[in-house]
N, C-alpha and C. Protein backbone atom coordinates (compact mmCIF):
# COMPACT_ATOMS: atom_id res chain seq x y z
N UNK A 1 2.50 11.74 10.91
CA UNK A 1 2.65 11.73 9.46
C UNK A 1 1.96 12.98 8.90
N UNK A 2 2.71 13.63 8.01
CA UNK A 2 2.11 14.70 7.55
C UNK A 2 1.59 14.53 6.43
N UNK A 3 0.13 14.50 6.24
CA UNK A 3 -0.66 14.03 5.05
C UNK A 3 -0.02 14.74 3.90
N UNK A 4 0.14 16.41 4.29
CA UNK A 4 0.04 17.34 2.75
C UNK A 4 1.59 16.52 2.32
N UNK A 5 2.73 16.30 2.92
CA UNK A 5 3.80 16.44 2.33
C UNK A 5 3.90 14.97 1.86
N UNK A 6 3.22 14.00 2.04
CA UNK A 6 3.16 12.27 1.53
C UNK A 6 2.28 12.18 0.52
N UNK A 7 1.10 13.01 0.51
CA UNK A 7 0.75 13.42 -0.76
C UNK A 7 1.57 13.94 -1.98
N UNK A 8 2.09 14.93 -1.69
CA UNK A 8 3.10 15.62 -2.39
C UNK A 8 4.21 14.74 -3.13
N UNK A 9 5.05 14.32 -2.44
CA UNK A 9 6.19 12.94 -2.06
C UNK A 9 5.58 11.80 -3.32
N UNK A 10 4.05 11.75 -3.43
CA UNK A 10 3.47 11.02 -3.91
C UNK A 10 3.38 11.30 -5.54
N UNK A 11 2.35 12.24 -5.65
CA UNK A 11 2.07 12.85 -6.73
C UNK A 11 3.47 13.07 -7.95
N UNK A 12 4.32 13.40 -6.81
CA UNK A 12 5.69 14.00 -7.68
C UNK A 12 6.28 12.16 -8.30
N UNK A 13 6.30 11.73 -7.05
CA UNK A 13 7.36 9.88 -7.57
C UNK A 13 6.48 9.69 -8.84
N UNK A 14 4.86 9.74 -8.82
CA UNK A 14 4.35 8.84 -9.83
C UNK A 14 4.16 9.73 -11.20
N UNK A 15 4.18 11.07 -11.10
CA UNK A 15 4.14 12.16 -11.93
C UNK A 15 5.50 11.53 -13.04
N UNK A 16 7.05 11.32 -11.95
CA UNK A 16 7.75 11.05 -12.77
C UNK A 16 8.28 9.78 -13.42
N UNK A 17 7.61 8.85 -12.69
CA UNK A 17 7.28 7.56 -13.14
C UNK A 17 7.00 7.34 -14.79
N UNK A 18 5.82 8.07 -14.53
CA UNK A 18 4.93 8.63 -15.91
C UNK A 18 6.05 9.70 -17.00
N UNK A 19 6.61 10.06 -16.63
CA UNK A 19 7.55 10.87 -17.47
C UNK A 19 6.72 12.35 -17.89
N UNK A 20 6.15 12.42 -16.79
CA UNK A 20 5.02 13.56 -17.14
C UNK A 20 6.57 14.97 -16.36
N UNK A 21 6.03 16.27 -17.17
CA UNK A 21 6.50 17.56 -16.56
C UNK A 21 5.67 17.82 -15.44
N UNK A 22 5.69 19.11 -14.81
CA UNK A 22 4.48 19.62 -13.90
C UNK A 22 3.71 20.49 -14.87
N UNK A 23 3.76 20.86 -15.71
CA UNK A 23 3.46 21.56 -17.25
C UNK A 23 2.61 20.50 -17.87
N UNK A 24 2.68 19.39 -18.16
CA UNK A 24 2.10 18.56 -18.63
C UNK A 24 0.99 18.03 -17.77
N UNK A 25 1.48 18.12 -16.46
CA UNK A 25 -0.10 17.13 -15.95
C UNK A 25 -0.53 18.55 -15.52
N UNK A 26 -0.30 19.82 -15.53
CA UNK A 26 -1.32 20.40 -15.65
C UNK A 26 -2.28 20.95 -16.54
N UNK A 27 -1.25 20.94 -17.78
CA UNK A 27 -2.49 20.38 -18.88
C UNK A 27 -3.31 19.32 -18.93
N UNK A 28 -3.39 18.22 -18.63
CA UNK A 28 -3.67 17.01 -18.40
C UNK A 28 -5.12 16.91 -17.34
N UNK A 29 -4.48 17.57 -16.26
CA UNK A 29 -5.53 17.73 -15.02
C UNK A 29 -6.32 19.08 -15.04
N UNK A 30 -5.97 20.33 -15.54
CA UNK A 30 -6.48 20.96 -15.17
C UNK A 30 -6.52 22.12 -13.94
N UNK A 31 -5.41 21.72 -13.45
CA UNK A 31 -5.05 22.07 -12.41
C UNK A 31 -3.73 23.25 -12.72
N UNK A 32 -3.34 24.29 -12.15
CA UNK A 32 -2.25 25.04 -12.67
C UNK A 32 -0.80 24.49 -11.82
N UNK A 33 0.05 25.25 -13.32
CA UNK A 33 1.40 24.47 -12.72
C UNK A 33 1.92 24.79 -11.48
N UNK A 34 1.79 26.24 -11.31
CA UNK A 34 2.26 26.64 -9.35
C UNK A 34 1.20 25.90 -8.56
N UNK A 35 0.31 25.60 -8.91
CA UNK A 35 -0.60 24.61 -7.35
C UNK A 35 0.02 23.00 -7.57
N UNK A 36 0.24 22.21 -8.98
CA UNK A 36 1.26 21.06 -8.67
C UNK A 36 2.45 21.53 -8.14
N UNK A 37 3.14 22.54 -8.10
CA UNK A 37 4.36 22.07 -7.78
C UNK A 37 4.40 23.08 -5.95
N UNK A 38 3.06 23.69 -5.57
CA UNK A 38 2.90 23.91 -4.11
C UNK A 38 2.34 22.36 -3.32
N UNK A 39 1.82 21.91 -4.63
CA UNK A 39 1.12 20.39 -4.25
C UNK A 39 1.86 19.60 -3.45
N UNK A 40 3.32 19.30 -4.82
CA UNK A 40 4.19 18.79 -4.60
C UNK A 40 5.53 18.89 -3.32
N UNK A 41 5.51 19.88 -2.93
CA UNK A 41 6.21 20.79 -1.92
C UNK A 41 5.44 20.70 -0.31
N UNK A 42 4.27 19.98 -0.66
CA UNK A 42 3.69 19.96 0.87
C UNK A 42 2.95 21.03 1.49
N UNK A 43 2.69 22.17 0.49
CA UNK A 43 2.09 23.55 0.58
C UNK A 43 0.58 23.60 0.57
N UNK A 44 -0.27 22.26 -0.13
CA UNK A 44 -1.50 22.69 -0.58
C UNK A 44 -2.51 21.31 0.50
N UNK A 45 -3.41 21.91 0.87
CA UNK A 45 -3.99 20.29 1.57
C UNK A 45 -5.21 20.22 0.57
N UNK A 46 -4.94 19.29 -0.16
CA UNK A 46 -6.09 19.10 -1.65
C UNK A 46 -7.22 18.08 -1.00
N UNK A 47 -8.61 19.11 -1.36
CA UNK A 47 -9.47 17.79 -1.26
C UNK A 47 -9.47 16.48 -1.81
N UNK A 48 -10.72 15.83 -1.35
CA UNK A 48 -10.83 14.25 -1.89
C UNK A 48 -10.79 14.86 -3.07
N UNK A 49 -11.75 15.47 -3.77
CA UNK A 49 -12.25 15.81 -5.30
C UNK A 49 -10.79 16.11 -5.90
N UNK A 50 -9.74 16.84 -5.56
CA UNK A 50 -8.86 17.35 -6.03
C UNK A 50 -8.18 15.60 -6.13
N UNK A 51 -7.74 15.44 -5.13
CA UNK A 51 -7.29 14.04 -5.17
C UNK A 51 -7.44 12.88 -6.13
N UNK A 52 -8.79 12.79 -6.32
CA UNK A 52 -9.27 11.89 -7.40
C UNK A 52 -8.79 12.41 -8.88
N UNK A 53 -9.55 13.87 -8.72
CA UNK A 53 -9.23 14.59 -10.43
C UNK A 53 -7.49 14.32 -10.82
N UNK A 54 -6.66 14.43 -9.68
CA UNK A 54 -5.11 13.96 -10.06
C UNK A 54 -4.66 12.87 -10.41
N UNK A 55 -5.54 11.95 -9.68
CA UNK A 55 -4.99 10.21 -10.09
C UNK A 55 -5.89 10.14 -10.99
N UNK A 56 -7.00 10.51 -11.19
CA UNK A 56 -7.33 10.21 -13.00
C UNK A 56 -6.80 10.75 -14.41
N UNK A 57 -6.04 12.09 -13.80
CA UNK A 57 -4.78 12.19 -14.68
C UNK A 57 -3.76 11.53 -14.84
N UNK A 58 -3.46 11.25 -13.24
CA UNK A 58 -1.72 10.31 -13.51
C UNK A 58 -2.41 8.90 -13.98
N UNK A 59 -3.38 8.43 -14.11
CA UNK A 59 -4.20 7.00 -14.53
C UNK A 59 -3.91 6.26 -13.58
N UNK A 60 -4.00 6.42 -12.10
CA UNK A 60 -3.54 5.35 -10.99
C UNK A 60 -4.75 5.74 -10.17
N UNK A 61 -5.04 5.34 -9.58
CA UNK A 61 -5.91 5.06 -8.08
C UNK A 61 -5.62 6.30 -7.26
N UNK A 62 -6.80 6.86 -6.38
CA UNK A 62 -7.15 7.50 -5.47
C UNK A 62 -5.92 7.01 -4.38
N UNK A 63 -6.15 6.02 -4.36
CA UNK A 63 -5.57 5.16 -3.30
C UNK A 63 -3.98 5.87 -3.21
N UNK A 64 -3.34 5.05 -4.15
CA UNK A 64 -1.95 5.67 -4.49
C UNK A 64 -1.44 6.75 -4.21
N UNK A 65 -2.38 7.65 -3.90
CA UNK A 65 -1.97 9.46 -3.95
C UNK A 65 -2.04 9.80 -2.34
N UNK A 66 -2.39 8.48 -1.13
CA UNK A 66 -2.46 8.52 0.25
C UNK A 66 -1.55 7.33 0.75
N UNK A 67 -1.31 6.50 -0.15
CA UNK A 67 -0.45 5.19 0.40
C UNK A 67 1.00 5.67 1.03
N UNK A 68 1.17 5.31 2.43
CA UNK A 68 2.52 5.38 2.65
C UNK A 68 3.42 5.26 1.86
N UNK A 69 4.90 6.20 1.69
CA UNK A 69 5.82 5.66 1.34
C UNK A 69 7.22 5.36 2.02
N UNK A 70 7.10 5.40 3.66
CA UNK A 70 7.96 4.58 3.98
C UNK A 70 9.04 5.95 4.21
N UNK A 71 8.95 6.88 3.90
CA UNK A 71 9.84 8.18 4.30
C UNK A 71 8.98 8.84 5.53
N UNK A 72 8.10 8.27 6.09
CA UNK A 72 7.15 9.51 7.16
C UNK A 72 7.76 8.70 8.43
């Protein structure tokens, strides 16, 4: 299983869940829009810290942003 790209896989499903842009949660997070969407692409291996700072933007759990989804 490739962590960076189930992360990614992740961030993006619940990003659009949320009806968020990649523009928006990087206003939101703090984070710039080319590193969400290298995030998202399986390009970036984000620390824990990074990890957390994202799901307290998307308002979901740490957890959520490592949970299988059944595509790996």
């Amino acid at each position: 299983m490739d962590m960076r790209r189930l992360v990614g896989r992740n961030v993006r499903r619940i990003r659009k869940d949320k009806g968020l842009t990649q523009e928006t949660l990087a206003e939101v997070s703090g984070f710039s829009q080319q590193y969400l969407s290298d995030l998202e692409r399986g390009r970036r291996n984000p620390s824990i810290v990074t990890l957390y700072e994202l799901s307290q933007a998307l308002g979901v759990s740490h957890v959520d942003l490592v949970q299988p989804d059944g595509e790996s």
